[in-house]
C-alpha atoms as a PDB file:
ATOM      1  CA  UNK A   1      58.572  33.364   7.571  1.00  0.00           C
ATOM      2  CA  UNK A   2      59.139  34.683  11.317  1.00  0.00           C
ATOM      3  CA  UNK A   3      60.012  37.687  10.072  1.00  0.00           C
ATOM      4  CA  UNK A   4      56.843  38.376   8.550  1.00  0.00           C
ATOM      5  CA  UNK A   5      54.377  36.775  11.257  1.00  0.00           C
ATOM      6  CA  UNK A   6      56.027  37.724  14.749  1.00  0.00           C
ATOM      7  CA  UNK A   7      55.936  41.467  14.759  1.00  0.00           C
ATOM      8  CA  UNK A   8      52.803  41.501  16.808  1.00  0.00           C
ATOM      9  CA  UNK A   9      51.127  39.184  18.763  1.00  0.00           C
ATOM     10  CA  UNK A  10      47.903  39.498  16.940  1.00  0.00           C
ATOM     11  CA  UNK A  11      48.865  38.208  13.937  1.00  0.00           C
ATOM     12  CA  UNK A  12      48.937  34.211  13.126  1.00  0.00           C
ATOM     13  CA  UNK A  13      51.440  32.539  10.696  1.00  0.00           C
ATOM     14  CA  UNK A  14      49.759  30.942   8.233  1.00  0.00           C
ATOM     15  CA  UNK A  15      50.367  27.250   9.712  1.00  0.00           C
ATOM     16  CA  UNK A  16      48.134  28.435  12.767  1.00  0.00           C
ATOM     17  CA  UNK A  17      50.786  29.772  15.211  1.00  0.00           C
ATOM     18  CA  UNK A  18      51.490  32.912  17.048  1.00  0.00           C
ATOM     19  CA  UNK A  19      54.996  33.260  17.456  1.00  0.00           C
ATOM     20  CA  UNK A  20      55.263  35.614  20.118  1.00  0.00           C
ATOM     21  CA  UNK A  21      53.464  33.507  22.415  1.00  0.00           C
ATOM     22  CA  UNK A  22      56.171  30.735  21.003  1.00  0.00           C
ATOM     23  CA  UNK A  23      58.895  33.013  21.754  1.00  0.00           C
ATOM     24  CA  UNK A  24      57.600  33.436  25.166  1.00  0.00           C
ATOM     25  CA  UNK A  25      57.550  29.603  25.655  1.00  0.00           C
ATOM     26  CA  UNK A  26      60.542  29.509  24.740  1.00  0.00           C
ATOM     27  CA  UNK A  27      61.998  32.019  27.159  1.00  0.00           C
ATOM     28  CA  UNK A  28      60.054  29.418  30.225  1.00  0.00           C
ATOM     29  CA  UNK A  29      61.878  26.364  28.263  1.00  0.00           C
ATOM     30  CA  UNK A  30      65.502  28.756  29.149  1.00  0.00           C
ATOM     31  CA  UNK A  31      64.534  29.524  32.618  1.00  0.00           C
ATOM     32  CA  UNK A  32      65.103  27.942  35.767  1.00  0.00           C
ATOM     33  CA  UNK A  33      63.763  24.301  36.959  1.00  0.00           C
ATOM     34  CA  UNK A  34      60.504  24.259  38.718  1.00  0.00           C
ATOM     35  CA  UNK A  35      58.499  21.531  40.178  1.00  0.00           C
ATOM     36  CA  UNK A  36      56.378  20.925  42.492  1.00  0.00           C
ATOM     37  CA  UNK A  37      54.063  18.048  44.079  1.00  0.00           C
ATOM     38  CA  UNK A  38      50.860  17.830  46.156  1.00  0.00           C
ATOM     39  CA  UNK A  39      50.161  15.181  48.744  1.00  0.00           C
ATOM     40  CA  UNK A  40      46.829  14.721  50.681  1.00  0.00           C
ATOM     41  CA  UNK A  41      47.802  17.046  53.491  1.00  0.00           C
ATOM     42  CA  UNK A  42      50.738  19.400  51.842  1.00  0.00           C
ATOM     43  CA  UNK A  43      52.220  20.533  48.693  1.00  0.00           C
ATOM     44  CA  UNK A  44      55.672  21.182  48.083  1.00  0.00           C
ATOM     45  CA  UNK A  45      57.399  23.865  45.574  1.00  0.00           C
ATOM     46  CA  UNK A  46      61.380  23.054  44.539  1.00  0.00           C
ATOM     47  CA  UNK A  47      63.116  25.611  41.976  1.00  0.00           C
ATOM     48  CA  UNK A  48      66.512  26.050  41.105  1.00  0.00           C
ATOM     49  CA  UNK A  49      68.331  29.091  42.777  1.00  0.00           C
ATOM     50  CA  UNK A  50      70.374  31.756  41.508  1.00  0.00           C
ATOM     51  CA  UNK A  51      73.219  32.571  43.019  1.00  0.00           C
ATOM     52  CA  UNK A  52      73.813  35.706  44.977  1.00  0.00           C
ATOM     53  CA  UNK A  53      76.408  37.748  44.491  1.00  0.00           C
ATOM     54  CA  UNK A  54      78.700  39.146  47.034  1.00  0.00           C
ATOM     55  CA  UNK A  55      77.077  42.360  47.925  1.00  0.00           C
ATOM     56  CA  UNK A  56      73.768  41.077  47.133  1.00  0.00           C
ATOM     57  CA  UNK A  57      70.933  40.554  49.667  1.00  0.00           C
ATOM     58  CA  UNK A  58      70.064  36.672  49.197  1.00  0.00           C
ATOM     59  CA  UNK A  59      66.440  37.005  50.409  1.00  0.00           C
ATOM     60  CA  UNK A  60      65.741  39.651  47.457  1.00  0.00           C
ATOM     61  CA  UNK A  61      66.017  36.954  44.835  1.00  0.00           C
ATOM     62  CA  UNK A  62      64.049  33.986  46.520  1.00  0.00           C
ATOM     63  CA  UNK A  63      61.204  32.177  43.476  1.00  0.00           C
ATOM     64  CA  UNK A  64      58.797  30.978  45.922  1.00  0.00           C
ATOM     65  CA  UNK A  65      56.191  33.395  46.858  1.00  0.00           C
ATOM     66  CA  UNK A  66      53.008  34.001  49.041  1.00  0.00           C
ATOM     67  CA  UNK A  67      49.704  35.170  47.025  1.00  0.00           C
ATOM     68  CA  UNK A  68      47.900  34.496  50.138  1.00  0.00           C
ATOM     69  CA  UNK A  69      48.133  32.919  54.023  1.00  0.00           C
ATOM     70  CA  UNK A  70      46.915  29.627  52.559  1.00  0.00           C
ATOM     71  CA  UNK A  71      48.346  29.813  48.702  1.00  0.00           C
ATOM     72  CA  UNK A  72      52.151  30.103  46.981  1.00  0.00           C
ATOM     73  CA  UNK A  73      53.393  30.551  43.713  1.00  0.00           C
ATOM     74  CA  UNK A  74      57.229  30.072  41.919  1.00  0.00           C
ATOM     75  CA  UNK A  75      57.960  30.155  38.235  1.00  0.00           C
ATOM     76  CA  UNK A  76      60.091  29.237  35.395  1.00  0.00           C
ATOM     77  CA  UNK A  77      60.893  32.421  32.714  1.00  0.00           C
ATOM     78  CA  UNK A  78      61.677  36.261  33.039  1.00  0.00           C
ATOM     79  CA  UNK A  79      61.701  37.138  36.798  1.00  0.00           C
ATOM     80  CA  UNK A  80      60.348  40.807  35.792  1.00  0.00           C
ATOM     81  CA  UNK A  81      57.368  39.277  33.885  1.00  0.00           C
ATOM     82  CA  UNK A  82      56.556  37.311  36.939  1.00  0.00           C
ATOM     83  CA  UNK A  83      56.904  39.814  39.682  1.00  0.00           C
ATOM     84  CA  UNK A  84      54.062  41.414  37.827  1.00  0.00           C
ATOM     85  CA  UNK A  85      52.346  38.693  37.558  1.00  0.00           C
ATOM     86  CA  UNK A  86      52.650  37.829  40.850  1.00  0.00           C
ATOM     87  CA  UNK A  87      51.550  41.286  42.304  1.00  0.00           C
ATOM     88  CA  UNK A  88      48.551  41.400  40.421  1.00  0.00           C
ATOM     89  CA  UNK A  89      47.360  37.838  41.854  1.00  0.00           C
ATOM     90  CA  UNK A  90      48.454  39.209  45.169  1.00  0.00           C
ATOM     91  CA  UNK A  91      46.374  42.177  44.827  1.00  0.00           C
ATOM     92  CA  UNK A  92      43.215  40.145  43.187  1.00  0.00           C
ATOM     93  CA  UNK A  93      43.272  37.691  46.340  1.00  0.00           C
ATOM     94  CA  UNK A  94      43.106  40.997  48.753  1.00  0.00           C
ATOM     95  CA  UNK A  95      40.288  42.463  46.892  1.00  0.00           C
ATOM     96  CA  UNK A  96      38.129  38.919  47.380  1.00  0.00           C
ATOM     97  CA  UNK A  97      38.922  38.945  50.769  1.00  0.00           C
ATOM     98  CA  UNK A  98      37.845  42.549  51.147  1.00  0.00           C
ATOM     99  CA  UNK A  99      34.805  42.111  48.890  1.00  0.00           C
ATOM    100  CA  UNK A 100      33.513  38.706  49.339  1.00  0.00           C
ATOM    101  CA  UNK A 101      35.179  38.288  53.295  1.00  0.00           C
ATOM    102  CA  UNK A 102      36.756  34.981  52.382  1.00  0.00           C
ATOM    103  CA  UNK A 103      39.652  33.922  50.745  1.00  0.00           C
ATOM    104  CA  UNK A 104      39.953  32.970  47.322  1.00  0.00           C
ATOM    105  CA  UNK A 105      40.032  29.452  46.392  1.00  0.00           C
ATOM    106  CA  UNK A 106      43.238  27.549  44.523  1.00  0.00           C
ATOM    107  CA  UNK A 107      41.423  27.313  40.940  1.00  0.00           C
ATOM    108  CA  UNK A 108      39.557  30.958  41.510  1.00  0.00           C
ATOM    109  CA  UNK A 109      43.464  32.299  41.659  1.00  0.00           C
ATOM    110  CA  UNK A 110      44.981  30.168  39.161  1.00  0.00           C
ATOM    111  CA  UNK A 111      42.505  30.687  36.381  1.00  0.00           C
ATOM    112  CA  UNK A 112      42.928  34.614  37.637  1.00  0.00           C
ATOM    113  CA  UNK A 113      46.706  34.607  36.392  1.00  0.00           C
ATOM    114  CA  UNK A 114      45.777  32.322  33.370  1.00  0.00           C
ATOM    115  CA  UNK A 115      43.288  34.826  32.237  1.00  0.00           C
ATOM    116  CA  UNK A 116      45.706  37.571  32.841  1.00  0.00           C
ATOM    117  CA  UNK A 117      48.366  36.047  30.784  1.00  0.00           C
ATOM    118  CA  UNK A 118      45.771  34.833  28.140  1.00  0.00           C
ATOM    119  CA  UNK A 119      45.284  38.772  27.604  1.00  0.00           C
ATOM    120  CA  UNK A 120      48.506  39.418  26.712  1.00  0.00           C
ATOM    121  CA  UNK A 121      48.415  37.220  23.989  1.00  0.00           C
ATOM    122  CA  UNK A 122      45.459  39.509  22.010  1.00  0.00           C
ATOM    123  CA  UNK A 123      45.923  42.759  22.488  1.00  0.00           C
ATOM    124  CA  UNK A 124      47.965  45.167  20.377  1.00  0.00           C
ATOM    125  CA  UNK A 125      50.708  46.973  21.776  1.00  0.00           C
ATOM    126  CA  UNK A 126      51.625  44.018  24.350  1.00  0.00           C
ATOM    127  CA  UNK A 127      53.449  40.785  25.076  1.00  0.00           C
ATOM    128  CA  UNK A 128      52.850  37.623  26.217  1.00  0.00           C
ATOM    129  CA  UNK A 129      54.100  37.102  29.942  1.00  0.00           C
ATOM    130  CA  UNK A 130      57.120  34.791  29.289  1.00  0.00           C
ATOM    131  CA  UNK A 131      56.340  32.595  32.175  1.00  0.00           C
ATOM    132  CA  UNK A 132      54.817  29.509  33.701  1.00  0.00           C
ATOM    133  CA  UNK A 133      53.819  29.618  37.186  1.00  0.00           C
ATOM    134  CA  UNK A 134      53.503  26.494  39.461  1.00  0.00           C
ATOM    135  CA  UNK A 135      50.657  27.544  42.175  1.00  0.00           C
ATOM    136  CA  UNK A 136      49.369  25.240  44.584  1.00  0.00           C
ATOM    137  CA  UNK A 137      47.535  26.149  47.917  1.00  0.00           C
ATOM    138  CA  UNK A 138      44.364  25.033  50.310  1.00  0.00           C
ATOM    139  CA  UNK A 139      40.618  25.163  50.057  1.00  0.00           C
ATOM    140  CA  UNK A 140      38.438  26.120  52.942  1.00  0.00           C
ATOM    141  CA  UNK A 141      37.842  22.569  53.361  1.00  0.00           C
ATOM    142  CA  UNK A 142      41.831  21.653  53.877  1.00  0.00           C
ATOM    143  CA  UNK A 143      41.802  19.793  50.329  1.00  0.00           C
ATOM    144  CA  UNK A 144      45.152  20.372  48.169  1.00  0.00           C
ATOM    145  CA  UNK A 145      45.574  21.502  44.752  1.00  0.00           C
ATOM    146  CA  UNK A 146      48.390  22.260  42.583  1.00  0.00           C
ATOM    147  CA  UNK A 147      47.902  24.613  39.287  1.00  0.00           C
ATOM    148  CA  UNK A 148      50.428  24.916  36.283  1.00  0.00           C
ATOM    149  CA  UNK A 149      49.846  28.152  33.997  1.00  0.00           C
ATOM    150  CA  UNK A 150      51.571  28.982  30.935  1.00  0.00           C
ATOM    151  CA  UNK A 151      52.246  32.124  28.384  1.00  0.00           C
ATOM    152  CA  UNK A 152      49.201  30.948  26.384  1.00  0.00           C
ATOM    153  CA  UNK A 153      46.695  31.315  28.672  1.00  0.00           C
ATOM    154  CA  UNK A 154      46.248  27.473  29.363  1.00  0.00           C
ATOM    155  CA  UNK A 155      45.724  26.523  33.218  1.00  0.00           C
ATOM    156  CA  UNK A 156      46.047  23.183  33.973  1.00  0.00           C
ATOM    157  CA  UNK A 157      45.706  20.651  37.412  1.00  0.00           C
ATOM    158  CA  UNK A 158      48.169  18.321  38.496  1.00  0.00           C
ATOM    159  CA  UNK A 159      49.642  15.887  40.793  1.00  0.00           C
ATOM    160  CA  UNK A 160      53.205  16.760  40.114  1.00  0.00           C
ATOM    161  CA  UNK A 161      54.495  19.221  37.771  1.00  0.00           C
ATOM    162  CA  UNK A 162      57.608  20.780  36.330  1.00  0.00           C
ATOM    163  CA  UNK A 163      58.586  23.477  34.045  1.00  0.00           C
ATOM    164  CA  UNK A 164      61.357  25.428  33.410  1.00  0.00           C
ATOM    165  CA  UNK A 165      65.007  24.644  31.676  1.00  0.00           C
ATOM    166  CA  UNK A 166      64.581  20.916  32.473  1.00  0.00           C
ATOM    167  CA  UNK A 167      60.964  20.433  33.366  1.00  0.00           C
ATOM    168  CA  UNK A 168      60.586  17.780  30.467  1.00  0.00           C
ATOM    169  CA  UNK A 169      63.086  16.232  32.024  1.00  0.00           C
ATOM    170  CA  UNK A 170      61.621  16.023  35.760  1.00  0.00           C
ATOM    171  CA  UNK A 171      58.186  15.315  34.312  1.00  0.00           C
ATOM    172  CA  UNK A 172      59.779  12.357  32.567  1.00  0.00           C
ATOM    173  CA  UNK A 173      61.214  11.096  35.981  1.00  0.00           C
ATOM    174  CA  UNK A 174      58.366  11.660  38.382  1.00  0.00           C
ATOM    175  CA  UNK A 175      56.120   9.560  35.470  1.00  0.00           C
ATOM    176  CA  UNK A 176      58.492   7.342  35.910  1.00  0.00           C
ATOM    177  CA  UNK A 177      59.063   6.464  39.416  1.00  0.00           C
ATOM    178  CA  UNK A 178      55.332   7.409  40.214  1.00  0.00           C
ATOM    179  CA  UNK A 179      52.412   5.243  40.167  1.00  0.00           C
ATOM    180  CA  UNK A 180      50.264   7.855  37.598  1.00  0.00           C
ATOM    181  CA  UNK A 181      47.976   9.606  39.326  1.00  0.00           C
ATOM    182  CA  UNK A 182      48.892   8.426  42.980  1.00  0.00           C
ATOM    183  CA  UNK A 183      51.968   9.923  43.072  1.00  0.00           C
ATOM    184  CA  UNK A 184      53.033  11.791  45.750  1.00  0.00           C
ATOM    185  CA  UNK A 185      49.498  11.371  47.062  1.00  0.00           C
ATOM    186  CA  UNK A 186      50.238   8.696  49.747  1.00  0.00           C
ATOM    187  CA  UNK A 187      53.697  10.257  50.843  1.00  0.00           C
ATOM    188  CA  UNK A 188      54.083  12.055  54.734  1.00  0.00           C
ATOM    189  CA  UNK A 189      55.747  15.287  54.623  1.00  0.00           C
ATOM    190  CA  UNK A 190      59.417  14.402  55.308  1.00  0.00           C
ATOM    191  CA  UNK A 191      59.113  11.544  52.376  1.00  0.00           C
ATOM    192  CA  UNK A 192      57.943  13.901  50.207  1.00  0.00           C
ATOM    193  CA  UNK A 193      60.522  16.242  50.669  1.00  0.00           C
ATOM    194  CA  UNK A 194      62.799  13.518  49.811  1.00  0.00           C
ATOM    195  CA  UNK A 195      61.147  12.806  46.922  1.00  0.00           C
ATOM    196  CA  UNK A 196      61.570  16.606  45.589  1.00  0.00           C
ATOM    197  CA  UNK A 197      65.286  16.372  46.788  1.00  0.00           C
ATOM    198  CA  UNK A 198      65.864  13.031  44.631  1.00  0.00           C
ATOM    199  CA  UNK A 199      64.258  14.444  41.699  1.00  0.00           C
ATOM    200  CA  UNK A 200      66.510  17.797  41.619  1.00  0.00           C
ATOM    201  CA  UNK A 201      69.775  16.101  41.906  1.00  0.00           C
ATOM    202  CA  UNK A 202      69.113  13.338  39.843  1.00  0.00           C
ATOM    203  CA  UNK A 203      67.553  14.654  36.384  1.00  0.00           C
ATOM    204  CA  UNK A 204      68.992  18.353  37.208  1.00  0.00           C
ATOM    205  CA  UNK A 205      73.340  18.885  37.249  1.00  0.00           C
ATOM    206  CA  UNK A 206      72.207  21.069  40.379  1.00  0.00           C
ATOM    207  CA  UNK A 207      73.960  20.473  43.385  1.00  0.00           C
ATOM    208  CA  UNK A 208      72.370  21.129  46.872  1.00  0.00           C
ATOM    209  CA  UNK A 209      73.181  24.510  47.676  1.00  0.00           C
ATOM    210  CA  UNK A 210      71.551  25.170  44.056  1.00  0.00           C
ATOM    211  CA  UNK A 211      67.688  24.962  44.997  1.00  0.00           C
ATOM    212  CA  UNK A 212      65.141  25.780  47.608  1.00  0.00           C
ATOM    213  CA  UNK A 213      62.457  23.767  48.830  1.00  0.00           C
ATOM    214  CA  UNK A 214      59.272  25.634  50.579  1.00  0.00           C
ATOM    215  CA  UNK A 215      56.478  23.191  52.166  1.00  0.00           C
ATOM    216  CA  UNK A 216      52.992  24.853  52.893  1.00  0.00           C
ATOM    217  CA  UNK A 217      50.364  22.495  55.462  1.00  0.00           C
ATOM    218  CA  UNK A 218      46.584  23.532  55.522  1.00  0.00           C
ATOM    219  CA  UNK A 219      46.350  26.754  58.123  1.00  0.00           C
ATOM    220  CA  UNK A 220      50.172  26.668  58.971  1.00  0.00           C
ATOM    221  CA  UNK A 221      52.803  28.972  57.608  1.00  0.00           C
ATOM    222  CA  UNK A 222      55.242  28.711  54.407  1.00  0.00           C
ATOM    223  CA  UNK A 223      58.049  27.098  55.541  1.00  0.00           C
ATOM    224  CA  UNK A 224      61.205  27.091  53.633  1.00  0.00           C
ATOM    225  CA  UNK A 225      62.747  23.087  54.209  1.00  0.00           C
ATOM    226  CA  UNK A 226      66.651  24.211  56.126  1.00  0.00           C
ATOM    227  CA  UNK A 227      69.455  23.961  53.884  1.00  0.00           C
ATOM    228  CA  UNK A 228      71.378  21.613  56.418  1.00  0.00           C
ATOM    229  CA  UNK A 229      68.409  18.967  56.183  1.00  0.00           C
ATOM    230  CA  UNK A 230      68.392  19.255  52.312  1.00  0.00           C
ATOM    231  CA  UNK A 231      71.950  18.495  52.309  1.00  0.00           C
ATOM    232  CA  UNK A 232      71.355  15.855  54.715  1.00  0.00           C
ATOM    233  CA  UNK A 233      69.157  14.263  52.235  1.00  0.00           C
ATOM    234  CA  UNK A 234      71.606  14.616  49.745  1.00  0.00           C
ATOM    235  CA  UNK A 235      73.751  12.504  51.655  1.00  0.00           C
ATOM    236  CA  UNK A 236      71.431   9.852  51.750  1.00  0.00           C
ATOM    237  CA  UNK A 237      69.641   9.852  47.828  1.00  0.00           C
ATOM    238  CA  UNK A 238      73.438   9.506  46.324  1.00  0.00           C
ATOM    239  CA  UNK A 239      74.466   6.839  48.280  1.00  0.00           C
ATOM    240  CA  UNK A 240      71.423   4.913  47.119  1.00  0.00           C
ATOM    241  CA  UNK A 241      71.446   5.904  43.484  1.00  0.00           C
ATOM    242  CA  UNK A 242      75.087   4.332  44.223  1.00  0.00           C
ATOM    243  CA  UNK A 243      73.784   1.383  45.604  1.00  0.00           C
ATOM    244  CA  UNK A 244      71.862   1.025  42.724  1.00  0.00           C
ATOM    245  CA  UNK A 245      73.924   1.469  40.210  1.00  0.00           C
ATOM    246  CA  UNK A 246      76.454  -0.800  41.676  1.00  0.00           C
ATOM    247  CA  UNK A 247      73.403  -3.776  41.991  1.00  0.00           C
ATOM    248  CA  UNK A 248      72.263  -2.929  37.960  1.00  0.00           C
ATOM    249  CA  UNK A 249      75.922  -3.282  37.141  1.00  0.00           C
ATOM    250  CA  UNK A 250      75.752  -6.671  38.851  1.00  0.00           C
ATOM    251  CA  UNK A 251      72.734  -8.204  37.375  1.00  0.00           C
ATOM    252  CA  UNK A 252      74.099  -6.832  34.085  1.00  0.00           C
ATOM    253  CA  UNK A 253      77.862  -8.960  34.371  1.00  0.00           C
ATOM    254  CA  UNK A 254      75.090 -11.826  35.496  1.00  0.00           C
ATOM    255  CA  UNK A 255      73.239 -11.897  32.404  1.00  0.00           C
ATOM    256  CA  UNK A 256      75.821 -11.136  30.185  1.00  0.00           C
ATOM    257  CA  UNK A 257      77.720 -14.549  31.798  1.00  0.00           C
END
C-alpha cells in the first residue's frame, strides 16, 4: 500500500493519510529529546546533545537557537531541515522589525514556521520538513509563551512540552508530577531548572554531560545554565529518587507484612 501512496506528498492513501508527512513524523519520533517549560517570568529549553568529536568545534553543533533578542527555538528531527527552518524564521523576524519597527510577537513567529512547514506538505516537487520545533519567547508586555510545531503544519501552545526520541515519554512524566495546567507556572528560575534537570535524567538514559539547558528572562540575554551547576543538580535529583525508592520499598515490605 505505501508503495503506491508515498511517492509524493500530494497524494492521500485511501484511509486518509499522507505518508510522507508520516514519514517525516517519524524521522522527529528518531531524533533527539526536546522539552521545554514556561514559568510566569522565564521559559526554559532542555535537548539532548550530540557528542563532539575530537577535532570538532563543540559550539557548531549546539540545538538551541536565537530567532530574535527576546525569542529561541531547538528541535527534535533532521538538523539540515531545521537549520532552514530556522533561518527563514530568523530572516522573517528581521523583516518585521525593519517593516513594522517592532519585534514580532511569540504566536506571529510560531504560526510563521507552522505555515512554512504546512507548505511543504502540498506542493509537488517537495518534502515535508522532518521536524518539530519547541519555540518559546516574550511579548512586548513581558508575558511568556511556549509554541510546539510539527511536520504537518499544526502549531500548538503549551505549558510544558516535549518531542523528540522520548518526548512521549517526558510528556508522560511532567503530566504526571505537574498539577495540569499550573505546572511549571509557580516555579522561580533555579527550581525550574531543576525541574528540567529531573525530567532528563529520569525518563531519558542521558547522563549529565548529555544535554544542554538554555534559560531566556524577559529583556535579558539567552543564557546557557553551566555544566558544573547541571551536574550539581544531578547530584542532588539521584540522591532523592534514591531516597525514594528506598521509602516505596519500605511501605511496600509494610503492607505486604
Amino acid at each position: 500500500m505505501g508503495e503506491r501512496y508515498d511517492r509524493a506528498v500530494t497524494i492521500y492513501s485511501p484511509d486518509g493519510h499522507l505518508l510522507q508527512v508520516e514519514y517525516a513524523q517519524e524521522a522527529v519520533r528518531k531524533g533527539s529529546t526536546a522539552v521545554g517549560l514556561r514559568t510566569d517570568d522565564c521559559i526554559l529549553l532542555g535537548v539532548e546533545r550530540k557528542t563532539a568529536g575530537d577535532l570538532q568545534e563543540e559550539r557548531s553543533i549546539r540545538k538551541i537557537r536565537l530567532l530574535d533578542d527576546h525569542v529561541i527555538m531547538t528541535f527534535a528531527g533532521l538538523t539540515a531541515d531545521a537549520r532552514i527552518v530556522c533561518n527563514r524564521a530568523q530572516t522573517e523576524a528581521q523583516s518585521h522589525r525593519l517593516n513594522f519597527e517592532r519585534a514580532v510577537s511569540v504566536d506571529y513567529i510560531s504560526r510563521y514556521v507552522a505555515e512554512l512547514q504546512q507548505k511543504y506538505t502540498q506542493s509537488n516537487g517537495c518534502r515535508p520538513f522532518g521536524v518539530s520545533c519547541l519555540i518559546g519567547g516574550f511579548d512586548d508586555n513581558g508575558k511568556p509563551h511556549l509554541y510546539q510545531t510539527e511536520p504537518s503544519g499544526i502549531c500548538y501552545e503549551w505549558v510544558a512540552a516535549a518531542t523528540g526520541r522520548h518526548g512521549q515519554s517526558v510528556r508522560g512524566f511532567l503530566e504526571k508530577h505537574g498539577d495540569g495546567h499550573s505546572v511549571g507556572k509557580s516555579l522561580n528560575e533555579e527550581t525550574a531548572i531543576k525541574e528540567v534537570v529531573r525530567t532528563m535524567i529520569t525518563v531519558t538514559p542521558m547522563g549529565q554531560s548529555q544535554f544542554d539547558v538554555a534559560v531566556l528572562k524577559y529583556d535579558q540575554p539567552l543564557r546557557m545554565v553551566d555544566r558544573q551547576i547541571v551536574a550539581d543538580y544531578v547530584g542532588v535529583i539521584e540522591k532523592q529518587n534514591e531516597l525514594e525508592a528506598r521509602n516505596a520499598q519500605q511501605l511496600n515490605n509494610l503492607t505486604q507484612s
